[in-house]
PDB file of N, CA and C in Angstrom:
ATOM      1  N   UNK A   1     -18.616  18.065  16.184  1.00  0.00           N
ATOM      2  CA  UNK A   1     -17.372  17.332  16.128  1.00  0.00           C
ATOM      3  C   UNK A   1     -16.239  18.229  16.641  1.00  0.00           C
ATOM      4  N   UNK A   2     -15.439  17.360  17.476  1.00  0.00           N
ATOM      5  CA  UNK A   2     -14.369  18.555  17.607  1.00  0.00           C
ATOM      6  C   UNK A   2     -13.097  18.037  17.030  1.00  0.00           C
ATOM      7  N   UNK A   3     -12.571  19.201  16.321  1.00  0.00           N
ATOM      8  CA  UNK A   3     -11.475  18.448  15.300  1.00  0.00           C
ATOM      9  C   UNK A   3     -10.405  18.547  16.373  1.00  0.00           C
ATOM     10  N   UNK A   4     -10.109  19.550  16.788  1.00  0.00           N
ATOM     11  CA  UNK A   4      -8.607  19.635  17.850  1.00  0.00           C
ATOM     12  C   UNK A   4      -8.968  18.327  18.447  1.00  0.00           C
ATOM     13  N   UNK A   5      -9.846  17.639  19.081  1.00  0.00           N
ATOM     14  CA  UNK A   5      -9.538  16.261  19.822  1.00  0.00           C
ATOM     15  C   UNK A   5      -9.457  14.946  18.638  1.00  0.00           C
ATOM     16  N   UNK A   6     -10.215  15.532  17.780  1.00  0.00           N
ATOM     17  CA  UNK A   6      -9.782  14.421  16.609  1.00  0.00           C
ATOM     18  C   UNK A   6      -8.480  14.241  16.022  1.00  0.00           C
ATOM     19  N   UNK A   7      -8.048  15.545  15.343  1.00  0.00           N
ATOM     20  CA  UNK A   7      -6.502  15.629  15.483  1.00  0.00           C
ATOM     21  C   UNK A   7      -5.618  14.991  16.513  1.00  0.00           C
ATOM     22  N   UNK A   8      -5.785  15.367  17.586  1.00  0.00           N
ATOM     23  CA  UNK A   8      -4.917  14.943  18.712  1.00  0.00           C
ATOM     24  C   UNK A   8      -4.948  13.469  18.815  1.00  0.00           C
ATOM     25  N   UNK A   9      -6.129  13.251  18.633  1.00  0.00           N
ATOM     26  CA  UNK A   9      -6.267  11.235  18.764  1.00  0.00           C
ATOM     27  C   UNK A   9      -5.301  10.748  17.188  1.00  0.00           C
ATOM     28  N   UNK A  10      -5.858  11.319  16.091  1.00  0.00           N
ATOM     29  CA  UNK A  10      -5.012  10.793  15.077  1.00  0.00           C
ATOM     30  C   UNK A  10      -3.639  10.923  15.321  1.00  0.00           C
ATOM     31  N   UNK A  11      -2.882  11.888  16.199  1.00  0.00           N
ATOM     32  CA  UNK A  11      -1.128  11.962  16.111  1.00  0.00           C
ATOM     33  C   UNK A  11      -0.760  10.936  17.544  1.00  0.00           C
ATOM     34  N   UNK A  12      -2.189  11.043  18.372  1.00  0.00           N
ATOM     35  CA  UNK A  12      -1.518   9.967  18.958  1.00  0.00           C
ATOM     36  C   UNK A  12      -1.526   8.520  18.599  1.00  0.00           C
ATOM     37  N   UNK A  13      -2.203   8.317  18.148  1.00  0.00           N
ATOM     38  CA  UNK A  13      -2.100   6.896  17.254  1.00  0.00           C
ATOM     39  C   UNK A  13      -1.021   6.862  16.287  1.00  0.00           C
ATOM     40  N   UNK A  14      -0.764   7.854  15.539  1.00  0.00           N
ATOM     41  CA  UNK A  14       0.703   7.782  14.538  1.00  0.00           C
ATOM     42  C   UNK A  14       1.563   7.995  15.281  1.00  0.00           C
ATOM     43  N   UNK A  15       2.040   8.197  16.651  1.00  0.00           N
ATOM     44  CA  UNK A  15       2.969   8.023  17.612  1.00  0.00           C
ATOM     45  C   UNK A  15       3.306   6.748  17.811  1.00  0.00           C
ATOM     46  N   UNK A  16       2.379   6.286  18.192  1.00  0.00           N
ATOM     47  CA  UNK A  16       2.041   5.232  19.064  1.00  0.00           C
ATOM     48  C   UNK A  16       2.532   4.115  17.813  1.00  0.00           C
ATOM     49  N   UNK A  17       2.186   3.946  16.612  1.00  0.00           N
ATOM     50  CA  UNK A  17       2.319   3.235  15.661  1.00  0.00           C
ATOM     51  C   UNK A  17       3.483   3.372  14.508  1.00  0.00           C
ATOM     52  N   UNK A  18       4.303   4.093  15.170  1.00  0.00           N
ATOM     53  CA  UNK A  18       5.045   4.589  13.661  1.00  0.00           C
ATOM     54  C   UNK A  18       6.433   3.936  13.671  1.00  0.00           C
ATOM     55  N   UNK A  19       6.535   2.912  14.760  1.00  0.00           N
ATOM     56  CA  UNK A  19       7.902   1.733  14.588  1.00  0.00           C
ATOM     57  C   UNK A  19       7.204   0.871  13.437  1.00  0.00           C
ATOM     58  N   UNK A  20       5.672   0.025  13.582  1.00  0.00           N
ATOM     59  CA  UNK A  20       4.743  -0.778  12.903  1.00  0.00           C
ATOM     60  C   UNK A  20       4.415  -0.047  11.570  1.00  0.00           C
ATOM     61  N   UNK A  21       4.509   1.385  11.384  1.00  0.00           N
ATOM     62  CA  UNK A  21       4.026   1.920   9.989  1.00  0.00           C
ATOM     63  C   UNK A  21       5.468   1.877   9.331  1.00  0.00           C
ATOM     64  N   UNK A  22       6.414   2.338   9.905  1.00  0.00           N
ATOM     65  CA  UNK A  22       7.983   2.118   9.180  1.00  0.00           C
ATOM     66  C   UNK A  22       8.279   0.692   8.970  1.00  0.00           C
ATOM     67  N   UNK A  23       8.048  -0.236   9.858  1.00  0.00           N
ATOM     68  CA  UNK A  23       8.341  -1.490   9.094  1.00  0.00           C
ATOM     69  C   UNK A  23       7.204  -2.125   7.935  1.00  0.00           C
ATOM     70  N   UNK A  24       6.223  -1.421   8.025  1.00  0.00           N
ATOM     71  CA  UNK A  24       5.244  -2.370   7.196  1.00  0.00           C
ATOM     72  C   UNK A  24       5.613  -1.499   5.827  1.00  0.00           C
ATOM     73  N   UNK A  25       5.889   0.008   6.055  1.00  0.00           N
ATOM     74  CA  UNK A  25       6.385   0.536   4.537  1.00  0.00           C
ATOM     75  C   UNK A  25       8.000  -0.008   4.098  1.00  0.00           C
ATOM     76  N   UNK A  26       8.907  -0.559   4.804  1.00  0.00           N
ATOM     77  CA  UNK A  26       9.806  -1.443   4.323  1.00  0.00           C
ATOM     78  C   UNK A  26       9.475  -2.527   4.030  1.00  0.00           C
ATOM     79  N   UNK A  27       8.764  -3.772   4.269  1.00  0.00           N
ATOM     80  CA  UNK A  27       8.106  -4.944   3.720  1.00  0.00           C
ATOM     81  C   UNK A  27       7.731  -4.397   2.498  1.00  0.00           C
ATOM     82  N   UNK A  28       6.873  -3.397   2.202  1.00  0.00           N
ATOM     83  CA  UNK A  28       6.479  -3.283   1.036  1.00  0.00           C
ATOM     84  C   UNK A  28       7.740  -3.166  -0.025  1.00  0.00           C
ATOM     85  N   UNK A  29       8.331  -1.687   0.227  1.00  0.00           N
ATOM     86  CA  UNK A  29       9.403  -1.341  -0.704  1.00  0.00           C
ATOM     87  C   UNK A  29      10.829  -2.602  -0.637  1.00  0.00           C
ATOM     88  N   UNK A  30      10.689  -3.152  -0.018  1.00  0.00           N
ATOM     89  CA  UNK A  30      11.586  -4.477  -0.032  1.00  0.00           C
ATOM     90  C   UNK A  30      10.912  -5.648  -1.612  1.00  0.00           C
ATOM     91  N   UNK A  31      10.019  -5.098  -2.272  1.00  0.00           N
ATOM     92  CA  UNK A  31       9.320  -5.936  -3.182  1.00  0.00           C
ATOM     93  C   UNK A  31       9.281  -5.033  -3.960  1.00  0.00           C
ATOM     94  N   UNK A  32      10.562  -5.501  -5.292  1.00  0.00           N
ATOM     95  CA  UNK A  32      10.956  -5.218  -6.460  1.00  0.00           C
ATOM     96  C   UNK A  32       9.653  -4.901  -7.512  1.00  0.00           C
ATOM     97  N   UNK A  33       8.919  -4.228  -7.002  1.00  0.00           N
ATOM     98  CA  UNK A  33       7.614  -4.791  -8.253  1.00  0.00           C
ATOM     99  C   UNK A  33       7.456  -3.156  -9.286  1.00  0.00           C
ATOM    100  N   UNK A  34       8.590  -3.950 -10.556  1.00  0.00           N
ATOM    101  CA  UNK A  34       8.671  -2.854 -11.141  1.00  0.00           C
ATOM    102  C   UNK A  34       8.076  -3.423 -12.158  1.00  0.00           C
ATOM    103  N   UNK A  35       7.128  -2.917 -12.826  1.00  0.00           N
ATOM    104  CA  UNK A  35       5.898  -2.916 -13.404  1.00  0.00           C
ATOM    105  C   UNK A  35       6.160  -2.982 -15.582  1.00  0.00           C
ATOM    106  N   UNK A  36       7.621  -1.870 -15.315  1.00  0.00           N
ATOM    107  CA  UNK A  36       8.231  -1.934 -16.584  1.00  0.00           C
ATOM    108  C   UNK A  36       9.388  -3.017 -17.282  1.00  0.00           C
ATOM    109  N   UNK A  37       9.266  -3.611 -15.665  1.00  0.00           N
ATOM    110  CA  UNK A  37       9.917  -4.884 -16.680  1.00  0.00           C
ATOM    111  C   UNK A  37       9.294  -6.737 -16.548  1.00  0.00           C
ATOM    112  N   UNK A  38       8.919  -7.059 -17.897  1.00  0.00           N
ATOM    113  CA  UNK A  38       8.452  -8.279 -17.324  1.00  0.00           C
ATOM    114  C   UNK A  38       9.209  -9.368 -16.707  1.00  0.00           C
ATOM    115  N   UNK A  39      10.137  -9.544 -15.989  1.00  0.00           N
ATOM    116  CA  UNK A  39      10.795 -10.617 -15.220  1.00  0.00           C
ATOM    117  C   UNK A  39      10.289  -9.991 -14.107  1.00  0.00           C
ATOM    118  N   UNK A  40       9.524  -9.056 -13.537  1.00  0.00           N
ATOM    119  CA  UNK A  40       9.189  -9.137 -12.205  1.00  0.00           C
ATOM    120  C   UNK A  40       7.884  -9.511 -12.146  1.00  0.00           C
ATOM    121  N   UNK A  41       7.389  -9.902 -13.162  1.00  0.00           N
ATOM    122  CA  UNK A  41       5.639 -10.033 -12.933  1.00  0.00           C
ATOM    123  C   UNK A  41       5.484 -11.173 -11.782  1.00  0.00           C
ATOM    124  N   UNK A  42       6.117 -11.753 -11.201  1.00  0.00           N
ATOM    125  CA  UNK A  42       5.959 -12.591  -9.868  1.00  0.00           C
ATOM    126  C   UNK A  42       5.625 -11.021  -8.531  1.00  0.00           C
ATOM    127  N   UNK A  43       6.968 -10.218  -8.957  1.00  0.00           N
ATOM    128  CA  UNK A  43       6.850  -9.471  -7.712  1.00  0.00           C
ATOM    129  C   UNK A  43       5.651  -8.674  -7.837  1.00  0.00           C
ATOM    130  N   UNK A  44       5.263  -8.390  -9.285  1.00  0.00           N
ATOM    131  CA  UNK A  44       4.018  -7.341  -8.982  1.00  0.00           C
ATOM    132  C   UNK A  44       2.549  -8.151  -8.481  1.00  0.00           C
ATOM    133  N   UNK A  45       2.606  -9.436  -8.717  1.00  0.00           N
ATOM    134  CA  UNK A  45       1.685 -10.148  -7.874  1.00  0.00           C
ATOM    135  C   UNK A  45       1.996 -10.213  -6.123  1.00  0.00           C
ATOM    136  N   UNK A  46       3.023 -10.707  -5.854  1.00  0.00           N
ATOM    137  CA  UNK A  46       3.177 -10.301  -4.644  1.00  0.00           C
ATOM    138  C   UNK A  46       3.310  -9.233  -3.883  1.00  0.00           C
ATOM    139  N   UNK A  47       3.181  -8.098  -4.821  1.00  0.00           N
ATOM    140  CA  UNK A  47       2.978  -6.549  -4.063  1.00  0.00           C
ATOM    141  C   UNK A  47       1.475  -6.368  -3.795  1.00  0.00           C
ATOM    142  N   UNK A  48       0.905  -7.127  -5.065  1.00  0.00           N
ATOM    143  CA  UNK A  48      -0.478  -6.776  -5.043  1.00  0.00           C
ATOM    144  C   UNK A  48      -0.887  -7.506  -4.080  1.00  0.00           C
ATOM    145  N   UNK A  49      -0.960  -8.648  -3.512  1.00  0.00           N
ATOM    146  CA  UNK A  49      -1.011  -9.748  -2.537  1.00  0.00           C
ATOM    147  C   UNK A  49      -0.732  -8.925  -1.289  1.00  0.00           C
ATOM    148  N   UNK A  50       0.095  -8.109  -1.262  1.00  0.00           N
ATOM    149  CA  UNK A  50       0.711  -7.779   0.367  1.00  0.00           C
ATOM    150  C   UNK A  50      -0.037  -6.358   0.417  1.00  0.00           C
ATOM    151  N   UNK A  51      -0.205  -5.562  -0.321  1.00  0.00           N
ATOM    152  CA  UNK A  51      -1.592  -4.588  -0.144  1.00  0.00           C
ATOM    153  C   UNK A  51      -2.580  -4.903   0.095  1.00  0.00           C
ATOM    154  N   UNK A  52      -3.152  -6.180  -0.667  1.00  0.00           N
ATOM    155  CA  UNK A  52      -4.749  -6.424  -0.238  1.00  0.00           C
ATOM    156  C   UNK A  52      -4.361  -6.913   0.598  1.00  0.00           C
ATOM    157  N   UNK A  53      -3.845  -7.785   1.583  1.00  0.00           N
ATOM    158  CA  UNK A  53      -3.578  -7.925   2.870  1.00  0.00           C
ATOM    159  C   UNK A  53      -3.553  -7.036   3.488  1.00  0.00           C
ATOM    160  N   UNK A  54      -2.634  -6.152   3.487  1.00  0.00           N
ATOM    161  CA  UNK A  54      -2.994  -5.376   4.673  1.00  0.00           C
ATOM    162  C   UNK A  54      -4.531  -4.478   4.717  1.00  0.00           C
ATOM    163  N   UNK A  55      -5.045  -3.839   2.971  1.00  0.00           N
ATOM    164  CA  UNK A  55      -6.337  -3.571   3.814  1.00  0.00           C
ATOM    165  C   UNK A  55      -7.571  -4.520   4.324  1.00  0.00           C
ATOM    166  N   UNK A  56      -7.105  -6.222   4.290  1.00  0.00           N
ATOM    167  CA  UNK A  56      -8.145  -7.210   4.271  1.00  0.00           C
ATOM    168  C   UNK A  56      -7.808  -6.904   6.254  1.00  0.00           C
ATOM    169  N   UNK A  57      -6.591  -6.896   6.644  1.00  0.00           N
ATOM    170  CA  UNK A  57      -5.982  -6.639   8.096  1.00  0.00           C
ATOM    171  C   UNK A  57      -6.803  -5.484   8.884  1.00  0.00           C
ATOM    172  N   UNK A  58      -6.702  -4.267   7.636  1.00  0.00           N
ATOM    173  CA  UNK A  58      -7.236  -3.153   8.529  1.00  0.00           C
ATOM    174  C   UNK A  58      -9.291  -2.861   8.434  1.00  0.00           C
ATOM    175  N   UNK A  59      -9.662  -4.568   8.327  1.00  0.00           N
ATOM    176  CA  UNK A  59     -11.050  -4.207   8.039  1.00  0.00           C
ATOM    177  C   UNK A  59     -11.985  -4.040   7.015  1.00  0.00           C
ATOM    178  N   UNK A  60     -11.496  -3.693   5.643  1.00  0.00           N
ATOM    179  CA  UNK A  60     -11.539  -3.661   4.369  1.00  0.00           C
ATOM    180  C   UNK A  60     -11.783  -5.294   3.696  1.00  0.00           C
ATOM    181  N   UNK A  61     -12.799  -5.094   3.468  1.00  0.00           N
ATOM    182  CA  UNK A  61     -13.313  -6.461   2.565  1.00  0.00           C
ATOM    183  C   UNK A  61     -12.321  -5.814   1.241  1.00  0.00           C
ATOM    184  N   UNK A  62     -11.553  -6.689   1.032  1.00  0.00           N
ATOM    185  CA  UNK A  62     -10.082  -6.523  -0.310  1.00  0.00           C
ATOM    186  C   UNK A  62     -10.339  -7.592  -1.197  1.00  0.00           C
ATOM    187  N   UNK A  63     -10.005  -7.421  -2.603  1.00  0.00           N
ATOM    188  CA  UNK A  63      -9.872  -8.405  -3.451  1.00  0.00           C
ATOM    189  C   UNK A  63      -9.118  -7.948  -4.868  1.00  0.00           C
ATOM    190  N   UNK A  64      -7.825  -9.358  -5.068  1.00  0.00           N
ATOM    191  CA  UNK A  64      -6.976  -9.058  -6.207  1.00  0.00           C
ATOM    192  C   UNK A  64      -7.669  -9.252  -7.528  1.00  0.00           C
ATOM    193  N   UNK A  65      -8.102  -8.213  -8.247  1.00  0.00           N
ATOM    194  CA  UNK A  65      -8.825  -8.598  -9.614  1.00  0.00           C
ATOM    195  C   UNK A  65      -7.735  -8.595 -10.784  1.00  0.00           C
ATOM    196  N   UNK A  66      -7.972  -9.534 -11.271  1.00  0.00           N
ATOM    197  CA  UNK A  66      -6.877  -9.818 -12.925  1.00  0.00           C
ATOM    198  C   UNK A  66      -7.638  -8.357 -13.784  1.00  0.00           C
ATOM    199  N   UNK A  67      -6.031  -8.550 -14.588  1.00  0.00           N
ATOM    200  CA  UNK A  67      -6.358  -7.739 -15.421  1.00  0.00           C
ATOM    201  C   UNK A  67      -5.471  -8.193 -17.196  1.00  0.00           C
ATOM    202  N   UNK A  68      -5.772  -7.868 -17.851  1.00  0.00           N
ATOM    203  CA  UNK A  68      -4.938  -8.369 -19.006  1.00  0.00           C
ATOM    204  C   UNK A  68      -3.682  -7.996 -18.807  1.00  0.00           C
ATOM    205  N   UNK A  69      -3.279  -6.873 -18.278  1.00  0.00           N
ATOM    206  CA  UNK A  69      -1.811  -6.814 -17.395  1.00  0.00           C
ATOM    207  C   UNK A  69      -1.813  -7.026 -16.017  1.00  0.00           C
ATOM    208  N   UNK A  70      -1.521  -6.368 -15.048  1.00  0.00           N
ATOM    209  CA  UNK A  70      -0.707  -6.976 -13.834  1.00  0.00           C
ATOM    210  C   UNK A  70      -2.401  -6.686 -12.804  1.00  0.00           C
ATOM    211  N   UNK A  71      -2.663  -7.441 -12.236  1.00  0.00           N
ATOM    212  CA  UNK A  71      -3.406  -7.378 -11.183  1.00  0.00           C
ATOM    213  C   UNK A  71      -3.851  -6.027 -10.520  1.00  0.00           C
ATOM    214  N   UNK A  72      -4.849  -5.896 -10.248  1.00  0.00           N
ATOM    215  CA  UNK A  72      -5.445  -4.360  -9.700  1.00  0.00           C
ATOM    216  C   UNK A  72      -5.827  -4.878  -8.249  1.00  0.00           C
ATOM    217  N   UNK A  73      -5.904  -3.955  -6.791  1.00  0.00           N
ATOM    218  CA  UNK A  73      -6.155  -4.514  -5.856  1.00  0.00           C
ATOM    219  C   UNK A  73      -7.284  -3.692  -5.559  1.00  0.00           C
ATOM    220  N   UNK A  74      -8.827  -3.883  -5.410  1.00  0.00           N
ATOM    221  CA  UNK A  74      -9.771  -3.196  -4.837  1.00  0.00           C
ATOM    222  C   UNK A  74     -10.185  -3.463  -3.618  1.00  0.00           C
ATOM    223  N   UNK A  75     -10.492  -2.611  -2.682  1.00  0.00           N
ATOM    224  CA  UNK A  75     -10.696  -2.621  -1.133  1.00  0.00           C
ATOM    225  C   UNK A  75     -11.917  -2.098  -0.961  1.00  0.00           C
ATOM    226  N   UNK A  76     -12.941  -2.052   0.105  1.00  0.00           N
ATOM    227  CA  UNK A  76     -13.905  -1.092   0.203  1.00  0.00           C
ATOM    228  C   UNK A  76     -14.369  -1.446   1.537  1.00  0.00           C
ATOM    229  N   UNK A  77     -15.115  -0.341   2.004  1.00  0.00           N
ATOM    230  CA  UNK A  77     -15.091  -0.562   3.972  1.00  0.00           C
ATOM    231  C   UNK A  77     -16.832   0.258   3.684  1.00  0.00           C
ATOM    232  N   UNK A  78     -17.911  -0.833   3.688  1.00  0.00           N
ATOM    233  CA  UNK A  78     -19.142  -0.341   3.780  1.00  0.00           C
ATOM    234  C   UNK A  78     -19.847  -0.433   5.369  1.00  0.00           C
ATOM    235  N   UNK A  79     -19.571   0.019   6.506  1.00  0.00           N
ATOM    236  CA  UNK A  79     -19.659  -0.307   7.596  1.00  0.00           C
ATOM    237  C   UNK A  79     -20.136   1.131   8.416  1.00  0.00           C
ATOM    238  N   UNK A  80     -20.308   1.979   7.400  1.00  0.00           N
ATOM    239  CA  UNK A  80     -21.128   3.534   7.861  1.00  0.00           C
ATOM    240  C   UNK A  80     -21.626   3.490   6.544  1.00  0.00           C
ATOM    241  N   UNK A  81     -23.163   3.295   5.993  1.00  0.00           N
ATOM    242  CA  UNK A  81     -23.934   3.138   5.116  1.00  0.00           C
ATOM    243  C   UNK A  81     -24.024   5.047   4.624  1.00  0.00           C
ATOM    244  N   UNK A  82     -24.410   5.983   6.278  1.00  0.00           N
ATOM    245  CA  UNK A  82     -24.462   7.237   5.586  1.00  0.00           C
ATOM    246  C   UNK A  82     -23.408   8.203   5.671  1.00  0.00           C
ATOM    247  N   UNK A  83     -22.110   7.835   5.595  1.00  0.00           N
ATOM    248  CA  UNK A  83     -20.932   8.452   5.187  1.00  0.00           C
ATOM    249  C   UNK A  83     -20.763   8.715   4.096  1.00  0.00           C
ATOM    250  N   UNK A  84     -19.820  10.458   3.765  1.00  0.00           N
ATOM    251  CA  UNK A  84     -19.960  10.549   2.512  1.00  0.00           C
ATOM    252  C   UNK A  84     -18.813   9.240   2.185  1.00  0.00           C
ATOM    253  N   UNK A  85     -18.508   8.970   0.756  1.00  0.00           N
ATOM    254  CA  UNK A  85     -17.499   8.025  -0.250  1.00  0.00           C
ATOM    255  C   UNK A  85     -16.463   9.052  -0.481  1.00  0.00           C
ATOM    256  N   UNK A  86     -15.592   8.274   0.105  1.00  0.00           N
ATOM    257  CA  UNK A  86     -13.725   8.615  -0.287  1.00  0.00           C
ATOM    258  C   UNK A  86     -13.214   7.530  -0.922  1.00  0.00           C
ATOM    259  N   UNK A  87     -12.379   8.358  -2.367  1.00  0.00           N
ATOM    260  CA  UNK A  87     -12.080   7.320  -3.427  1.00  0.00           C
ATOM    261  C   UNK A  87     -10.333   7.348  -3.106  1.00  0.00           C
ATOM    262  N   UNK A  88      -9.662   6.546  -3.134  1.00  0.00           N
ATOM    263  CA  UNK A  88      -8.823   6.488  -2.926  1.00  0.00           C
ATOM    264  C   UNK A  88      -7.542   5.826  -3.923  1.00  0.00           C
ATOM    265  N   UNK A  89      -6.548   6.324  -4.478  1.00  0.00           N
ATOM    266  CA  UNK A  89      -6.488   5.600  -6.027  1.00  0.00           C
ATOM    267  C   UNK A  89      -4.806   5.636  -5.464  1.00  0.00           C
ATOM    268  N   UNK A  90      -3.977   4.591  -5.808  1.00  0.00           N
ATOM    269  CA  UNK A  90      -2.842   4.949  -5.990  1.00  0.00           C
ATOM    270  C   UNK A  90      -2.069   3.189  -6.521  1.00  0.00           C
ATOM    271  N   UNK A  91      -0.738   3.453  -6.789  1.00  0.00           N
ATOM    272  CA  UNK A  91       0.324   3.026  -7.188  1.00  0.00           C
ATOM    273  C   UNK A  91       0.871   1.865  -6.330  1.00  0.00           C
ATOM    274  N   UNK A  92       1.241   0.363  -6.696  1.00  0.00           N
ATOM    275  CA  UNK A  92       2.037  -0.379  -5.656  1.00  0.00           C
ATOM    276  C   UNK A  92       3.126  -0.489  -6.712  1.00  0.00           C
ATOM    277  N   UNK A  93       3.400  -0.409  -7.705  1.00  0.00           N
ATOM    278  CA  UNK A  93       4.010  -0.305  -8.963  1.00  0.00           C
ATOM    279  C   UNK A  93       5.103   0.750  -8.929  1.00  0.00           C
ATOM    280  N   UNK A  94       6.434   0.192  -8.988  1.00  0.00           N
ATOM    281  CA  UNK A  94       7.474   1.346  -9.061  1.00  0.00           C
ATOM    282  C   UNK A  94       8.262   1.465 -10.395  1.00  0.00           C
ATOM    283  N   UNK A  95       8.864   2.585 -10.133  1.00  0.00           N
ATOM    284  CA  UNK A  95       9.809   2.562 -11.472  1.00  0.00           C
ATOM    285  C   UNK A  95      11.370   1.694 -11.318  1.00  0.00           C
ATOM    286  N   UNK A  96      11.529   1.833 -12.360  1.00  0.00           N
ATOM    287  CA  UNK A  96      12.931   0.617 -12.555  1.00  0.00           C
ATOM    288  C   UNK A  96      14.215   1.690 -11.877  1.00  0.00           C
ATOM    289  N   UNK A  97      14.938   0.440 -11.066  1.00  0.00           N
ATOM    290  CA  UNK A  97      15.685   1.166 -10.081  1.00  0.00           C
ATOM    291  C   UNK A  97      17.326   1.753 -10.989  1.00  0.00           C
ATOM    292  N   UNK A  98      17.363   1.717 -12.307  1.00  0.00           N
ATOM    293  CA  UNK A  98      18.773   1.948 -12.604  1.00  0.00           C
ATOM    294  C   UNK A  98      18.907   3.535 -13.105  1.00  0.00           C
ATOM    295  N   UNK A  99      20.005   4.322 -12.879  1.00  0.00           N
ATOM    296  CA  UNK A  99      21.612   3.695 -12.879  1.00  0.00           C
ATOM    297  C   UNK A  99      21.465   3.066 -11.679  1.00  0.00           C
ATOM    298  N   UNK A 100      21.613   1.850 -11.727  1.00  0.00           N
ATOM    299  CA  UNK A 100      22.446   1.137  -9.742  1.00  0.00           C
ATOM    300  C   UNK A 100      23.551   1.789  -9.781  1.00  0.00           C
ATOM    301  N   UNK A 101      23.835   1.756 -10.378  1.00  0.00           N
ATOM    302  CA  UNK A 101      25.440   2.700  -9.307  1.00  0.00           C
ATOM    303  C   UNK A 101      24.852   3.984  -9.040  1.00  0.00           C
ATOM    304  N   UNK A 102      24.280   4.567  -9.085  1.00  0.00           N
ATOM    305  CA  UNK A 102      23.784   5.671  -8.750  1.00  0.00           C
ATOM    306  C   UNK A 102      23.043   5.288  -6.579  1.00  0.00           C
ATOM    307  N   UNK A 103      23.158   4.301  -6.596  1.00  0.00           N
ATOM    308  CA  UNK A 103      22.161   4.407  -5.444  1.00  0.00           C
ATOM    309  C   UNK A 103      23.634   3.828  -4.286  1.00  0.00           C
ATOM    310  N   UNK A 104      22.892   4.762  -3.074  1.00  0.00           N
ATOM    311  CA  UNK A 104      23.920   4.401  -1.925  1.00  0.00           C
ATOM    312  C   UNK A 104      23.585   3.577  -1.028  1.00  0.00           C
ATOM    313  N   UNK A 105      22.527   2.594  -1.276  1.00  0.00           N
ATOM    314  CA  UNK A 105      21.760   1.380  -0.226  1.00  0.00           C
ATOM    315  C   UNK A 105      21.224   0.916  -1.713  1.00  0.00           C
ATOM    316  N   UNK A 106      21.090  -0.479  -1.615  1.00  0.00           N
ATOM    317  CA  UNK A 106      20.562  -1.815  -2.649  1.00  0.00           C
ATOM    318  C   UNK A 106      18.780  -0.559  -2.766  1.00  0.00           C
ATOM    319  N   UNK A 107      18.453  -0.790  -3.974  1.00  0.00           N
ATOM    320  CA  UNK A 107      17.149  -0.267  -3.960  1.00  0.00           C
ATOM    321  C   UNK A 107      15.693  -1.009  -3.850  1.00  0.00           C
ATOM    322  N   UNK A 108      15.948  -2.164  -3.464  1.00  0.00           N
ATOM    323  CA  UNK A 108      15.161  -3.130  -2.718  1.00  0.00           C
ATOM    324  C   UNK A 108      15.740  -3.623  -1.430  1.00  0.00           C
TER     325      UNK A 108
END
């Protein structure tokens, strides 16, 4: 394998893509889905909704599973049987945006 050409292909693709990666990470953070308060439980469904979309987009068989609280989104890409498994864990869930006066742009 040669990583210097692998490298080089990955920055040219994040070149090439990074008007489409900046707007798709504003769509997201444009969705209030703060997790600690329940009047957003609409938005934390629709955060969860717009993640599994995009990895259902990038190839990823995705699916929103209930949970007794807010929805969990699992993805998985079985399409190299003898690759090692990369677990991948994170957050669509933010924290609550106040003091607002503290912020110098709306925090959604």
């Amino acid at each position: 394998m040669d990583v210097t050409a692998s490298v080089a292909r990955v920055e040219s693709y994040l070149t090439e893509h990074a008007d489409h990666s900046v707007d798709q990470l504003i769509d997201l953070l444009s969705i209030p889905s703060v997790s600690a308060q329940p009047a957003h439980a609409d938005d934390m469904r629709r955060a969860a909704e717009w993640v599994c979309k995009q990895f259902a987009s990038a190839g990823l068989a995705s699916e929103i599973v209930p949970t007794d609280g807010y929805p969990i989104v699992y993805a998985e890409w079985t399409a190299a049987p003898n690759a090692p498994t990369a677990l991948v864990y994170g957050h669509y869930d933010v924290q609550p945006p106040d003091p607002l006066d503290q912020w110098i742009t709306p925090p959604f």
